[in-house]
PDB file of N, CA and C in Angstrom:
ATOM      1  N   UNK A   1       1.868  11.519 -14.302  1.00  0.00           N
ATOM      2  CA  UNK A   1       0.900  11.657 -13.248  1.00  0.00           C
ATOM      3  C   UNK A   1       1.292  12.726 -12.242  1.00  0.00           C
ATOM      4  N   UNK A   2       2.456  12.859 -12.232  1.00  0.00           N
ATOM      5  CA  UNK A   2       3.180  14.303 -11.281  1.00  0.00           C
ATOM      6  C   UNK A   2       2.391  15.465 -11.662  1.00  0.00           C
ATOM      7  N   UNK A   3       1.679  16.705 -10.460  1.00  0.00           N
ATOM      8  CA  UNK A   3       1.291  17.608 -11.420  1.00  0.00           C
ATOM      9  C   UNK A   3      -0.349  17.477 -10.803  1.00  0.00           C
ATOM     10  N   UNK A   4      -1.086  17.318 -11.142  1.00  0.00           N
ATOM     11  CA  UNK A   4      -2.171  17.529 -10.791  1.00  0.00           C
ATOM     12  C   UNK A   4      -2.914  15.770  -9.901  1.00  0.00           C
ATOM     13  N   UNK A   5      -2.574  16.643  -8.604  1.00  0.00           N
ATOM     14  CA  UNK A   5      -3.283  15.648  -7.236  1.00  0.00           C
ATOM     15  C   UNK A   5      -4.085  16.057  -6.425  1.00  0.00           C
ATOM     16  N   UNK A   6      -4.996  15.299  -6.140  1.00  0.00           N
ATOM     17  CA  UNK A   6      -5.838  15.528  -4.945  1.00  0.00           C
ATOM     18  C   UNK A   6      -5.680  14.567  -3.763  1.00  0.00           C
ATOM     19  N   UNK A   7      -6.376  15.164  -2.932  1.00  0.00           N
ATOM     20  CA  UNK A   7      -6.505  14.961  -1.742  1.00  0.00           C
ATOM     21  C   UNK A   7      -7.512  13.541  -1.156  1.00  0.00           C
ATOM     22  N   UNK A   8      -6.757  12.846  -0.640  1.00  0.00           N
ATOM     23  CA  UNK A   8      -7.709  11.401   0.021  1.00  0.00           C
ATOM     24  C   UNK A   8      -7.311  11.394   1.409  1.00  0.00           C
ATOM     25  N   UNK A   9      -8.201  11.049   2.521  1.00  0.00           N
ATOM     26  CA  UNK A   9      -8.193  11.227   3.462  1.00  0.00           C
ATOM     27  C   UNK A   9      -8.126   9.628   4.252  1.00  0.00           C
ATOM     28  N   UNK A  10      -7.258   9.731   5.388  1.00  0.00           N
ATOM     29  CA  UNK A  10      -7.278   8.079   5.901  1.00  0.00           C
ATOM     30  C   UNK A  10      -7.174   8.079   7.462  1.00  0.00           C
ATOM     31  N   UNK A  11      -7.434   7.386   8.052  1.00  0.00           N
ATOM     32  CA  UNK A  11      -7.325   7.519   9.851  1.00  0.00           C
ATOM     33  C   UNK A  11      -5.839   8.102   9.790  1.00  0.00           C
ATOM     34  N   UNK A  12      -5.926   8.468  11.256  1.00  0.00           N
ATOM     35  CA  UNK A  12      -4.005   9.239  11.660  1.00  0.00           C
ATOM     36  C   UNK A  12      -3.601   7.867  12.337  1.00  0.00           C
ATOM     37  N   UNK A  13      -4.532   6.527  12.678  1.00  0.00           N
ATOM     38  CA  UNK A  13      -3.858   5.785  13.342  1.00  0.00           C
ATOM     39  C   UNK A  13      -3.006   5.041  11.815  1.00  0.00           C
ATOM     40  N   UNK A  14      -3.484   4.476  10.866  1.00  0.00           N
ATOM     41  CA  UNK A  14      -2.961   3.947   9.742  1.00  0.00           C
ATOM     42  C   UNK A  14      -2.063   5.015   8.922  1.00  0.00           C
ATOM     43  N   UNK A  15      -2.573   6.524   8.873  1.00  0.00           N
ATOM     44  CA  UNK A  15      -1.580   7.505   8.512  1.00  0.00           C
ATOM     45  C   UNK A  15      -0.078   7.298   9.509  1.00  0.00           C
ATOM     46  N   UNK A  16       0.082   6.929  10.863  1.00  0.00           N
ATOM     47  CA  UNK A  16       1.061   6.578  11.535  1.00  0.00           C
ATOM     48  C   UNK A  16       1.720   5.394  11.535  1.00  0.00           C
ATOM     49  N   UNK A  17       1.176   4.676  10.918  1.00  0.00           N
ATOM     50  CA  UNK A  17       1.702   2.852  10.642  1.00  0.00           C
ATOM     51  C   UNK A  17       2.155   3.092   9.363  1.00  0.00           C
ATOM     52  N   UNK A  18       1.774   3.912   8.591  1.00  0.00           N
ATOM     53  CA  UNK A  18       2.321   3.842   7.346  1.00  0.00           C
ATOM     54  C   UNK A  18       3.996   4.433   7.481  1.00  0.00           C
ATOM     55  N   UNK A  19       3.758   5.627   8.279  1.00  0.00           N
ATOM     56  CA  UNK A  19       4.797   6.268   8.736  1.00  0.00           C
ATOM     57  C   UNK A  19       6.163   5.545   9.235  1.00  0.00           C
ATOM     58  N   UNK A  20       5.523   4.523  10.420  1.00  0.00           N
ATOM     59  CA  UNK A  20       6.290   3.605  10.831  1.00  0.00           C
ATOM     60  C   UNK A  20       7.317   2.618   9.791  1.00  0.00           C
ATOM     61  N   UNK A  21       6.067   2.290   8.897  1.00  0.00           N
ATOM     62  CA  UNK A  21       6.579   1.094   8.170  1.00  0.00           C
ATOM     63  C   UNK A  21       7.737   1.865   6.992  1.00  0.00           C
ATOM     64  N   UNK A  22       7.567   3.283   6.552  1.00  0.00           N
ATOM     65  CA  UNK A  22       8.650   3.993   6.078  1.00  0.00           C
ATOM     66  C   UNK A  22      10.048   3.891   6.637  1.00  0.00           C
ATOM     67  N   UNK A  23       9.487   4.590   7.676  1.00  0.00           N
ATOM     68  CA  UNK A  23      10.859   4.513   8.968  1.00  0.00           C
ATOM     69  C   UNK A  23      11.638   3.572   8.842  1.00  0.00           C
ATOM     70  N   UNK A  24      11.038   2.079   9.486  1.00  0.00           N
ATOM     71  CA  UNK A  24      11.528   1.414   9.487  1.00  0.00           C
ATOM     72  C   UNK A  24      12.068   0.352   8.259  1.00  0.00           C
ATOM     73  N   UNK A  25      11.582   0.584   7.200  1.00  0.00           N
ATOM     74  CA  UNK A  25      11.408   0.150   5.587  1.00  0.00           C
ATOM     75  C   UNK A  25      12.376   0.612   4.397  1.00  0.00           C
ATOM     76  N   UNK A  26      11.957   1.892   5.203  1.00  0.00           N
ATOM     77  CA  UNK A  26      13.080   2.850   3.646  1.00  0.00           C
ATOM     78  C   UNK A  26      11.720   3.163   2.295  1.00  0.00           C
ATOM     79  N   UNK A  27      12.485   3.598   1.304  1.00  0.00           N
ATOM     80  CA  UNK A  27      11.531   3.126  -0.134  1.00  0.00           C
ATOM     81  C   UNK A  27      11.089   3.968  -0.649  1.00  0.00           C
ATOM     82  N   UNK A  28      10.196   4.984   0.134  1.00  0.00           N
ATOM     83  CA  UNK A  28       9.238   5.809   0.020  1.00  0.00           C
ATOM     84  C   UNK A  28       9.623   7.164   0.947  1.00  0.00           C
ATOM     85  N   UNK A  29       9.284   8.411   0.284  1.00  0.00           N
ATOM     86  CA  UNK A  29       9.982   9.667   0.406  1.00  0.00           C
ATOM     87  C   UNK A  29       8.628   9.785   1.735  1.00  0.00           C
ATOM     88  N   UNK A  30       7.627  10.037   1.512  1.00  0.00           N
ATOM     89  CA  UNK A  30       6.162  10.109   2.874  1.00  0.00           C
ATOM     90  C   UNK A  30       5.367   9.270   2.387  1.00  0.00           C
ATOM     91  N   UNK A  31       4.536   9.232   2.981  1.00  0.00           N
ATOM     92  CA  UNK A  31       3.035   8.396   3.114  1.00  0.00           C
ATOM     93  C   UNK A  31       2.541   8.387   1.971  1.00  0.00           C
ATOM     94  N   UNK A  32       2.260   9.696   1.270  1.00  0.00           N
ATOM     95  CA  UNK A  32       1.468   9.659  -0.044  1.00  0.00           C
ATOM     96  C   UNK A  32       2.396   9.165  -0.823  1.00  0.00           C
ATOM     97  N   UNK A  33       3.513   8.806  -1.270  1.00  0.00           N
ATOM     98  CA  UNK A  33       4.369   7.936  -2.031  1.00  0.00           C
ATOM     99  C   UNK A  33       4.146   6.897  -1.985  1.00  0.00           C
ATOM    100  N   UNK A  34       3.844   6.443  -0.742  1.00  0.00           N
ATOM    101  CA  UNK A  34       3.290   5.163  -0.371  1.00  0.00           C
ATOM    102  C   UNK A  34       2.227   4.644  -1.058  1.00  0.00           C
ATOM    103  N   UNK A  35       1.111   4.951  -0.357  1.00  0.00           N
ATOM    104  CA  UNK A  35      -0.258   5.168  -0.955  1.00  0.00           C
ATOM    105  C   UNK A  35      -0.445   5.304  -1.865  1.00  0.00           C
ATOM    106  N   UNK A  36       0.231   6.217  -3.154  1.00  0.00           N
ATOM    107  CA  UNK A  36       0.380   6.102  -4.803  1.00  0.00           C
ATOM    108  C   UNK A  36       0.574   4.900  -4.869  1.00  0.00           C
ATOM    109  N   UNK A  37       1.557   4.420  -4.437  1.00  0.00           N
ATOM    110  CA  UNK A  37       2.310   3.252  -5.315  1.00  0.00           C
ATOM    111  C   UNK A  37       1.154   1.912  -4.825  1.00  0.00           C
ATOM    112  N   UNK A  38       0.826   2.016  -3.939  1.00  0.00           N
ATOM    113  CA  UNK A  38      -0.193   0.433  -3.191  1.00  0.00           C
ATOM    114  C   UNK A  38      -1.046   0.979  -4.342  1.00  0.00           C
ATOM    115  N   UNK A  39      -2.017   2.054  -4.618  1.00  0.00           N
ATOM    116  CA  UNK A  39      -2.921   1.996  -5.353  1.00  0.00           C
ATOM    117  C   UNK A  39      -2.167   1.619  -6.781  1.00  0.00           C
ATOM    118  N   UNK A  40      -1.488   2.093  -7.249  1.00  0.00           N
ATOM    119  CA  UNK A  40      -1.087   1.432  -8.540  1.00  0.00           C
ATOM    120  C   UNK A  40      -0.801  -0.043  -8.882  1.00  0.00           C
ATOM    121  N   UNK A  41      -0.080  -0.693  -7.809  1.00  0.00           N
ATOM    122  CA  UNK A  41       0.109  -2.153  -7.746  1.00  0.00           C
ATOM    123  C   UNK A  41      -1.407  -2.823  -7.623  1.00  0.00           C
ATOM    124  N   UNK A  42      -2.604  -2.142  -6.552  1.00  0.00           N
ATOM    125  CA  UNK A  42      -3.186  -2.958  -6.745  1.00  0.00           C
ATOM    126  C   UNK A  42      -4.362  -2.822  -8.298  1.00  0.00           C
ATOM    127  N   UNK A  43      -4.189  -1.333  -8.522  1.00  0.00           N
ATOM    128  CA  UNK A  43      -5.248  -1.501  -9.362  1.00  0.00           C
ATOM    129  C   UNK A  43      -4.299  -1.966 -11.069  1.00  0.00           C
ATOM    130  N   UNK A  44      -3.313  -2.176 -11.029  1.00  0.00           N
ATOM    131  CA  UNK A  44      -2.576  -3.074 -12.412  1.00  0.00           C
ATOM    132  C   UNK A  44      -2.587  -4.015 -12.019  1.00  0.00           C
ATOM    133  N   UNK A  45      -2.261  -4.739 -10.636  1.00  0.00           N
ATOM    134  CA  UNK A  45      -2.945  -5.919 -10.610  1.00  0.00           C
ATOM    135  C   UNK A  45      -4.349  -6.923 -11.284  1.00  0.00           C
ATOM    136  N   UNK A  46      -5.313  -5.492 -10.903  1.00  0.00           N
ATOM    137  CA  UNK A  46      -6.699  -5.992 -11.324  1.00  0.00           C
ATOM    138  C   UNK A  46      -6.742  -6.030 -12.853  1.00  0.00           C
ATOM    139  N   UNK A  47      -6.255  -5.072 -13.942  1.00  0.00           N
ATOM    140  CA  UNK A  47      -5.802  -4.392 -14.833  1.00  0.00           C
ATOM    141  C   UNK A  47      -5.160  -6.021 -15.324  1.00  0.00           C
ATOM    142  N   UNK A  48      -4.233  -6.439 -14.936  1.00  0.00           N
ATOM    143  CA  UNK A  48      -3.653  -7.634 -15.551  1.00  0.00           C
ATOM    144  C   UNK A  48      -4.135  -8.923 -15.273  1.00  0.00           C
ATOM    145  N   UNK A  49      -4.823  -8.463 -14.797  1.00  0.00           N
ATOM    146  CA  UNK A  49      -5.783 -10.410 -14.128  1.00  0.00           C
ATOM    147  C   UNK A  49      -4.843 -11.350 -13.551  1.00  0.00           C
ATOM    148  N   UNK A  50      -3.846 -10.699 -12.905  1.00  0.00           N
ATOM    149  CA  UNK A  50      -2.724 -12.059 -12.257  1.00  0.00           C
ATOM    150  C   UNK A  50      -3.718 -12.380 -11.114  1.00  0.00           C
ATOM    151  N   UNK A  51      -3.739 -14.005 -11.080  1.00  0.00           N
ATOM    152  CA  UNK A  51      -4.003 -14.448 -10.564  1.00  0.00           C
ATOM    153  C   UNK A  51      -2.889 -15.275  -9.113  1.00  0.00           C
ATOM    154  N   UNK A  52      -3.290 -15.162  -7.909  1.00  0.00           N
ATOM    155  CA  UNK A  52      -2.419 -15.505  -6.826  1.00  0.00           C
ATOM    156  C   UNK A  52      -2.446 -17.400  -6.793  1.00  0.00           C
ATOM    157  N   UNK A  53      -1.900 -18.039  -5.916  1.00  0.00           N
ATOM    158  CA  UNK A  53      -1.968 -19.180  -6.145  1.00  0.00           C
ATOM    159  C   UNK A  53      -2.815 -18.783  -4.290  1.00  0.00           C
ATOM    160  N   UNK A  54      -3.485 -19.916  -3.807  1.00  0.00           N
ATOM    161  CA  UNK A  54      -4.327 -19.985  -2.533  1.00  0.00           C
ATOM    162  C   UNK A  54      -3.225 -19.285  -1.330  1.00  0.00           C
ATOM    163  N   UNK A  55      -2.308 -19.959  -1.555  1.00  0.00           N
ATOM    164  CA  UNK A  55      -1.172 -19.744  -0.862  1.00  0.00           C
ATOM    165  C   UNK A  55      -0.325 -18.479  -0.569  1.00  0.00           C
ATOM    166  N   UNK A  56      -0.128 -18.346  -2.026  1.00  0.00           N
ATOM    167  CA  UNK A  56       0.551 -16.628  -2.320  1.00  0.00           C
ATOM    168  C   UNK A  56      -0.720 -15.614  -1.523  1.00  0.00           C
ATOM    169  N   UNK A  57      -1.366 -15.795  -1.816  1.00  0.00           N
ATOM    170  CA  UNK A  57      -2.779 -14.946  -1.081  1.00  0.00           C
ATOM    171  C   UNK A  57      -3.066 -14.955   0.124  1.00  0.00           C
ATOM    172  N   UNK A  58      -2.609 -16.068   0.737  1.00  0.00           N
ATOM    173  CA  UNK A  58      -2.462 -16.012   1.834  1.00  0.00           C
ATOM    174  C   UNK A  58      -0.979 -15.089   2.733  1.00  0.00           C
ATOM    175  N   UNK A  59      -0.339 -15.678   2.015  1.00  0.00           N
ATOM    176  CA  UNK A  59       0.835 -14.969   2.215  1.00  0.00           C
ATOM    177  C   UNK A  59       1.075 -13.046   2.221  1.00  0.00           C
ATOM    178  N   UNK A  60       0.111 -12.922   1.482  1.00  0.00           N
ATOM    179  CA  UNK A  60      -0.068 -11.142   0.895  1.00  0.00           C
ATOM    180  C   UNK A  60      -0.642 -11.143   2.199  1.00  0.00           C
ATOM    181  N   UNK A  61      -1.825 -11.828   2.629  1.00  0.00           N
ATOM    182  CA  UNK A  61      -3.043 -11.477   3.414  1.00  0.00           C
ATOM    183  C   UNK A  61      -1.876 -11.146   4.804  1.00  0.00           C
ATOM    184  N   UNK A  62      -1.578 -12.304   5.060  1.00  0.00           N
ATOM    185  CA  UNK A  62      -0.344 -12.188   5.997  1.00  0.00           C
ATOM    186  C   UNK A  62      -0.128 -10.848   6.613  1.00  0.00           C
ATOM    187  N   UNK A  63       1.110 -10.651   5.147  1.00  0.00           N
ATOM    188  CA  UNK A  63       1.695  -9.064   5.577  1.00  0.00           C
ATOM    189  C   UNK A  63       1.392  -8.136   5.080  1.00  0.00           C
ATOM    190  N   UNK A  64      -0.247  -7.838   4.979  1.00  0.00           N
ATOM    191  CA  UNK A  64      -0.812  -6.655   4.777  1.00  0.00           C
ATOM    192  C   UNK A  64      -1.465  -6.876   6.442  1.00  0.00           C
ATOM    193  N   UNK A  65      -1.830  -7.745   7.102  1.00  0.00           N
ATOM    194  CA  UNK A  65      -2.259  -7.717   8.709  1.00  0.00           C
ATOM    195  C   UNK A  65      -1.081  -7.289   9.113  1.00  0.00           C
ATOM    196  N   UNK A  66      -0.286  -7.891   9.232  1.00  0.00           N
ATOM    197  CA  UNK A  66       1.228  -7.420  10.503  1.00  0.00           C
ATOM    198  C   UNK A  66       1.179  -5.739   9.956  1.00  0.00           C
ATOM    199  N   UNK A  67       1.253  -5.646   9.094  1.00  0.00           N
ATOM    200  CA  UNK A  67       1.908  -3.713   8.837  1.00  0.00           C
ATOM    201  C   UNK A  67       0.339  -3.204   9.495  1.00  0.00           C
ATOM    202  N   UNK A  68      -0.865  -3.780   9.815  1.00  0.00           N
ATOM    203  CA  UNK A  68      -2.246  -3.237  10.056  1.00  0.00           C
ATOM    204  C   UNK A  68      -2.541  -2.533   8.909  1.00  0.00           C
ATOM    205  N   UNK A  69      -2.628  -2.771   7.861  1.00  0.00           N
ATOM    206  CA  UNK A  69      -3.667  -2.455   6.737  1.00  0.00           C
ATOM    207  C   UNK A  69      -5.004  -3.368   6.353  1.00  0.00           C
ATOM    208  N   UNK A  70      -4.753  -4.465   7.102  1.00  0.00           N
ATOM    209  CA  UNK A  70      -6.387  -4.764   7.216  1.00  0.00           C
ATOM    210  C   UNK A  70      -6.451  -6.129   8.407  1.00  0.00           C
TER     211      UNK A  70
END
């Protein structure tokens, strides 16, 4: 997948939380490393039909609010 990318566009306030959560996180070289990888987890997620338990889902829901991604 290295090699031919385009361009997606996102607020600078969540472009800066992402930033943050690097900073403070580690993991990921910038933002778009980031952002690759969430889109891949979630769309093999969908891709594999795992299913969450009520709980686990809640739990995701959780700490995708605290980092402000939704």
């Amino acid at each position: 997948m290295a090699g031919n990318k385009v361009a997606v566009e996102i607020s600078k306030e969540l472009y800066e939380k992402a930033a943050k959560f690097i900073e403070e996180n580690g993991g990921f070289k910038d933002v778009a490393e980031l952002v690759e990888f969430l889109l891949q987890e979630a769309i093999a997620s969908e891709d594999e039909g795992v299913e969450l338990s009520p709980e686990d889902e809640e739990k995701v829901k959780e700490r995708l609010r605290s980092l402000g991604y939704i």
